[in-house]
PDB file of N, CA and C in Angstrom:
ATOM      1  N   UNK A   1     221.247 155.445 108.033  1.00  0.00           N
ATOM      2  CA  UNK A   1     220.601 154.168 108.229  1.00  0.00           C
ATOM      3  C   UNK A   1     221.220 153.139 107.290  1.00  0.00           C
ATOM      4  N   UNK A   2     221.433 151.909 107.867  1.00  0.00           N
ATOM      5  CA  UNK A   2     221.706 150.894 107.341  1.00  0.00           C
ATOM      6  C   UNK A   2     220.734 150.192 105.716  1.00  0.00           C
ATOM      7  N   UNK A   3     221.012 149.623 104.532  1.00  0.00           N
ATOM      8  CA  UNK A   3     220.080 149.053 103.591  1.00  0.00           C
ATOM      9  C   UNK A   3     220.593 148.093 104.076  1.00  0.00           C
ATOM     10  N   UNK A   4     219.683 147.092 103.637  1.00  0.00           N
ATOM     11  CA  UNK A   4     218.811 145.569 104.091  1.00  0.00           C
ATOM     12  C   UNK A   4     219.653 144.956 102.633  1.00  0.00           C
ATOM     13  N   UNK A   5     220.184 144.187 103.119  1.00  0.00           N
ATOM     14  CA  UNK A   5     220.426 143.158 101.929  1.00  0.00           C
ATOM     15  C   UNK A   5     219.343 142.183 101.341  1.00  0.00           C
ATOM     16  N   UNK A   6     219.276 141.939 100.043  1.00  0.00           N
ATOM     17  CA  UNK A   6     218.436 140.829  99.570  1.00  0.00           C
ATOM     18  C   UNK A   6     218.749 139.805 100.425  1.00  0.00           C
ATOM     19  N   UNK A   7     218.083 138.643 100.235  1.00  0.00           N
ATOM     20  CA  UNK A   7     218.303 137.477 101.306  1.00  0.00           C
ATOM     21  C   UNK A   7     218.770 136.334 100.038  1.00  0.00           C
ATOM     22  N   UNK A   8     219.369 135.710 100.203  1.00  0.00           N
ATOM     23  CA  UNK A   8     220.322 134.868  99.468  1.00  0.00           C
ATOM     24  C   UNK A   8     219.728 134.018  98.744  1.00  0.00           C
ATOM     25  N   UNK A   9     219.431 133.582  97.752  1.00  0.00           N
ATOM     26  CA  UNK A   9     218.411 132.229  97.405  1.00  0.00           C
ATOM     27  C   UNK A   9     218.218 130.795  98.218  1.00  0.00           C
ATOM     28  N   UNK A  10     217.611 130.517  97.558  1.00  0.00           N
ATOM     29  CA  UNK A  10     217.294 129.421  98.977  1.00  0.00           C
ATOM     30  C   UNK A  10     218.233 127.940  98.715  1.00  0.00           C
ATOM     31  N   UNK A  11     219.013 128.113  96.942  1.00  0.00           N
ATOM     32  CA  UNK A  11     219.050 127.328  96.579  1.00  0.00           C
ATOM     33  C   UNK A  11     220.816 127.616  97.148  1.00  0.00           C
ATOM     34  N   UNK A  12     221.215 128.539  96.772  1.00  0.00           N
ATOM     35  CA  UNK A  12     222.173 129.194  97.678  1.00  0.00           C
ATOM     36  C   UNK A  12     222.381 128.991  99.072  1.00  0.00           C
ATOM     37  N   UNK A  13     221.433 128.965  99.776  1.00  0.00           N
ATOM     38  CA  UNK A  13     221.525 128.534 101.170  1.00  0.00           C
ATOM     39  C   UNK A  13     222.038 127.637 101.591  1.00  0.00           C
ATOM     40  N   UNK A  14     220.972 126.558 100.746  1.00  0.00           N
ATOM     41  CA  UNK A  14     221.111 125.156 100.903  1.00  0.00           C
ATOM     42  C   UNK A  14     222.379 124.584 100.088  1.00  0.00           C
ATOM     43  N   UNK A  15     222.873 125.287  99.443  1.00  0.00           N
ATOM     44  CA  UNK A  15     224.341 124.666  99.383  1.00  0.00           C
ATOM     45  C   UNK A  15     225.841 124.953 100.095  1.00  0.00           C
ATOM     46  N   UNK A  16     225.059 126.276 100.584  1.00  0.00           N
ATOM     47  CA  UNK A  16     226.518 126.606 101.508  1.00  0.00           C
ATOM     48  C   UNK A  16     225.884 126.068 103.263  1.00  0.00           C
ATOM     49  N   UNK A  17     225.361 125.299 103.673  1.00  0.00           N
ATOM     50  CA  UNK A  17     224.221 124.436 104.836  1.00  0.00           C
ATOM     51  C   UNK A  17     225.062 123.448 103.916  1.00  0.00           C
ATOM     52  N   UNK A  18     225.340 122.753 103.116  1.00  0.00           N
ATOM     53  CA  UNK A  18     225.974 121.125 102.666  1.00  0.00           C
ATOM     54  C   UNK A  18     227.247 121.414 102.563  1.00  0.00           C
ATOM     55  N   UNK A  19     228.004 122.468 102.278  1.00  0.00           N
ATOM     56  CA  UNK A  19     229.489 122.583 102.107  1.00  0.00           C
ATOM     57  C   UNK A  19     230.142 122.947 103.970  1.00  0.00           C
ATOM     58  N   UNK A  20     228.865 122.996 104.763  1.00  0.00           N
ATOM     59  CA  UNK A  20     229.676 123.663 105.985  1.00  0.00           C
ATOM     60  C   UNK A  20     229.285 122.027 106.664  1.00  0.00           C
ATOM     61  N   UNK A  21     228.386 121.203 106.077  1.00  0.00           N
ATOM     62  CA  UNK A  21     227.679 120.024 106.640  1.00  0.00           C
ATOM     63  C   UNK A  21     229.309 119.067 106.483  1.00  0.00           C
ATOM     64  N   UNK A  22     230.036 119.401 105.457  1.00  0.00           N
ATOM     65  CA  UNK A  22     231.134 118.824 104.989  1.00  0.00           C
ATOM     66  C   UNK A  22     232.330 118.765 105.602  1.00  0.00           C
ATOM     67  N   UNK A  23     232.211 119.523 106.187  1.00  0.00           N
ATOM     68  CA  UNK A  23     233.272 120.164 107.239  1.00  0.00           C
ATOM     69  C   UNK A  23     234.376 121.397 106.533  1.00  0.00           C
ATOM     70  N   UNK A  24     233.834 121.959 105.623  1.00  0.00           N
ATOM     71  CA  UNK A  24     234.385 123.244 105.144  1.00  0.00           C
ATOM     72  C   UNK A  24     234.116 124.530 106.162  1.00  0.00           C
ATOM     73  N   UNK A  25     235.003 125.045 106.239  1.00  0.00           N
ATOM     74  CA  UNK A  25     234.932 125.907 107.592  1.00  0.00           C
ATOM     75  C   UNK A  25     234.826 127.224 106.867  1.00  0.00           C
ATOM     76  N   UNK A  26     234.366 127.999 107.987  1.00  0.00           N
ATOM     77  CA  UNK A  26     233.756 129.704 107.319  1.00  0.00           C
ATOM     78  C   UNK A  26     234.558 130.580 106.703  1.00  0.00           C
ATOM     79  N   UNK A  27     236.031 130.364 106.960  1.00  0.00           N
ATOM     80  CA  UNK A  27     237.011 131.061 106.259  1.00  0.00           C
ATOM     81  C   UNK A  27     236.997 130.892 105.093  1.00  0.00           C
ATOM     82  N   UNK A  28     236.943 129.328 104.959  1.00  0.00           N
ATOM     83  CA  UNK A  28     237.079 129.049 103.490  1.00  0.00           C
ATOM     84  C   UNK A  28     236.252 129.383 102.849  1.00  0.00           C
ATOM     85  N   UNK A  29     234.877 128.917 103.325  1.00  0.00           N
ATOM     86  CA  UNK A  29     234.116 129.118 102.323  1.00  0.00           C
ATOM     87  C   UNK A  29     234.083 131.022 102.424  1.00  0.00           C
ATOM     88  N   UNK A  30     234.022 131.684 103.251  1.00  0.00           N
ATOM     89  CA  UNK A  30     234.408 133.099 102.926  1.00  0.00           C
ATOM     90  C   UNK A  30     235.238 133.670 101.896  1.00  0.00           C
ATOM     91  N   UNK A  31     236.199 132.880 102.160  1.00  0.00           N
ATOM     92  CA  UNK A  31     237.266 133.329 100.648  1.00  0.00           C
ATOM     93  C   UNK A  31     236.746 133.101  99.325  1.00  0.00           C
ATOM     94  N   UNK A  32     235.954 131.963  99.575  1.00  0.00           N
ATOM     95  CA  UNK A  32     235.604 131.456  98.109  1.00  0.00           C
ATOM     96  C   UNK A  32     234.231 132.219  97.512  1.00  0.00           C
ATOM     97  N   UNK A  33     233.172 132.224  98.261  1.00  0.00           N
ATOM     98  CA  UNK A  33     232.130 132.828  98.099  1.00  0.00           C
ATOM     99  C   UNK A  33     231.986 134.285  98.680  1.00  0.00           C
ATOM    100  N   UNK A  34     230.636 135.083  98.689  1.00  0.00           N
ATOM    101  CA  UNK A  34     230.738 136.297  98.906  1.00  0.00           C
ATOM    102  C   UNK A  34     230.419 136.456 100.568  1.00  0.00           C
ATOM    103  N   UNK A  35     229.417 135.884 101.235  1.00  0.00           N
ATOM    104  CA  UNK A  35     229.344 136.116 102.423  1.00  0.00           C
ATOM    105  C   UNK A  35     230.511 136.155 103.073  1.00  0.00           C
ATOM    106  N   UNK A  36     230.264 136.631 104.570  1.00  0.00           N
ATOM    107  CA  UNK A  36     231.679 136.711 105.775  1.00  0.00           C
ATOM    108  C   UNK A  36     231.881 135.320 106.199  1.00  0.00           C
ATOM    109  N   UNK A  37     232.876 134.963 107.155  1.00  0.00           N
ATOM    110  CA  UNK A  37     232.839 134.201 108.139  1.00  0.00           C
ATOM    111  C   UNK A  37     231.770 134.003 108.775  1.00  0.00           C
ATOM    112  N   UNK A  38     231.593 135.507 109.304  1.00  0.00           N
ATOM    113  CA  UNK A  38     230.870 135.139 110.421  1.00  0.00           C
ATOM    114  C   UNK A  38     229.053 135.049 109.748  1.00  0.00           C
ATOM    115  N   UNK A  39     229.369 135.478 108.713  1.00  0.00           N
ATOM    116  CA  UNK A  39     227.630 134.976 108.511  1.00  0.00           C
ATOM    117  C   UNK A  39     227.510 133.792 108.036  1.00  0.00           C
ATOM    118  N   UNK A  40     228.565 132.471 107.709  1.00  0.00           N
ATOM    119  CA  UNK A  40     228.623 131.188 107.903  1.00  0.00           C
ATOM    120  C   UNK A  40     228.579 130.563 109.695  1.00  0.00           C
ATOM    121  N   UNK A  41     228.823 131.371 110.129  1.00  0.00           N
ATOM    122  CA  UNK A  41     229.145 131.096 111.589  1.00  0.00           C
ATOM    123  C   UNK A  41     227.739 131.375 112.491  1.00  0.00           C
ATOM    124  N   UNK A  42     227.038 131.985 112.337  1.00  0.00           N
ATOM    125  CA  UNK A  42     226.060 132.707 112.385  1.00  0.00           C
ATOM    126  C   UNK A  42     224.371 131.742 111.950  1.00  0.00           C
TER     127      UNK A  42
END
């Protein structure tokens, strides 16, 4: 069975929601931070 990840802070959220608002795209911010692409995409 799969474990459940913690869920990200909220304060966390809301800054990677303003860096994608920016037009920073999921790769990047993937490379830079820990989430995937696709859970920016998502």
């Amino acid at each position: 069975m799969v474990g459940h990840r913690t869920p990200y802070a909220a304060e966390f959220r809301a800054h990677m929601v303003e860096l994608v608002k920016a037009r920073r795209t999921p790769e990047e911010l993937a490379r830079e931070f820990e989430p995937t692409a696709q859970t920016f995409i998502n």
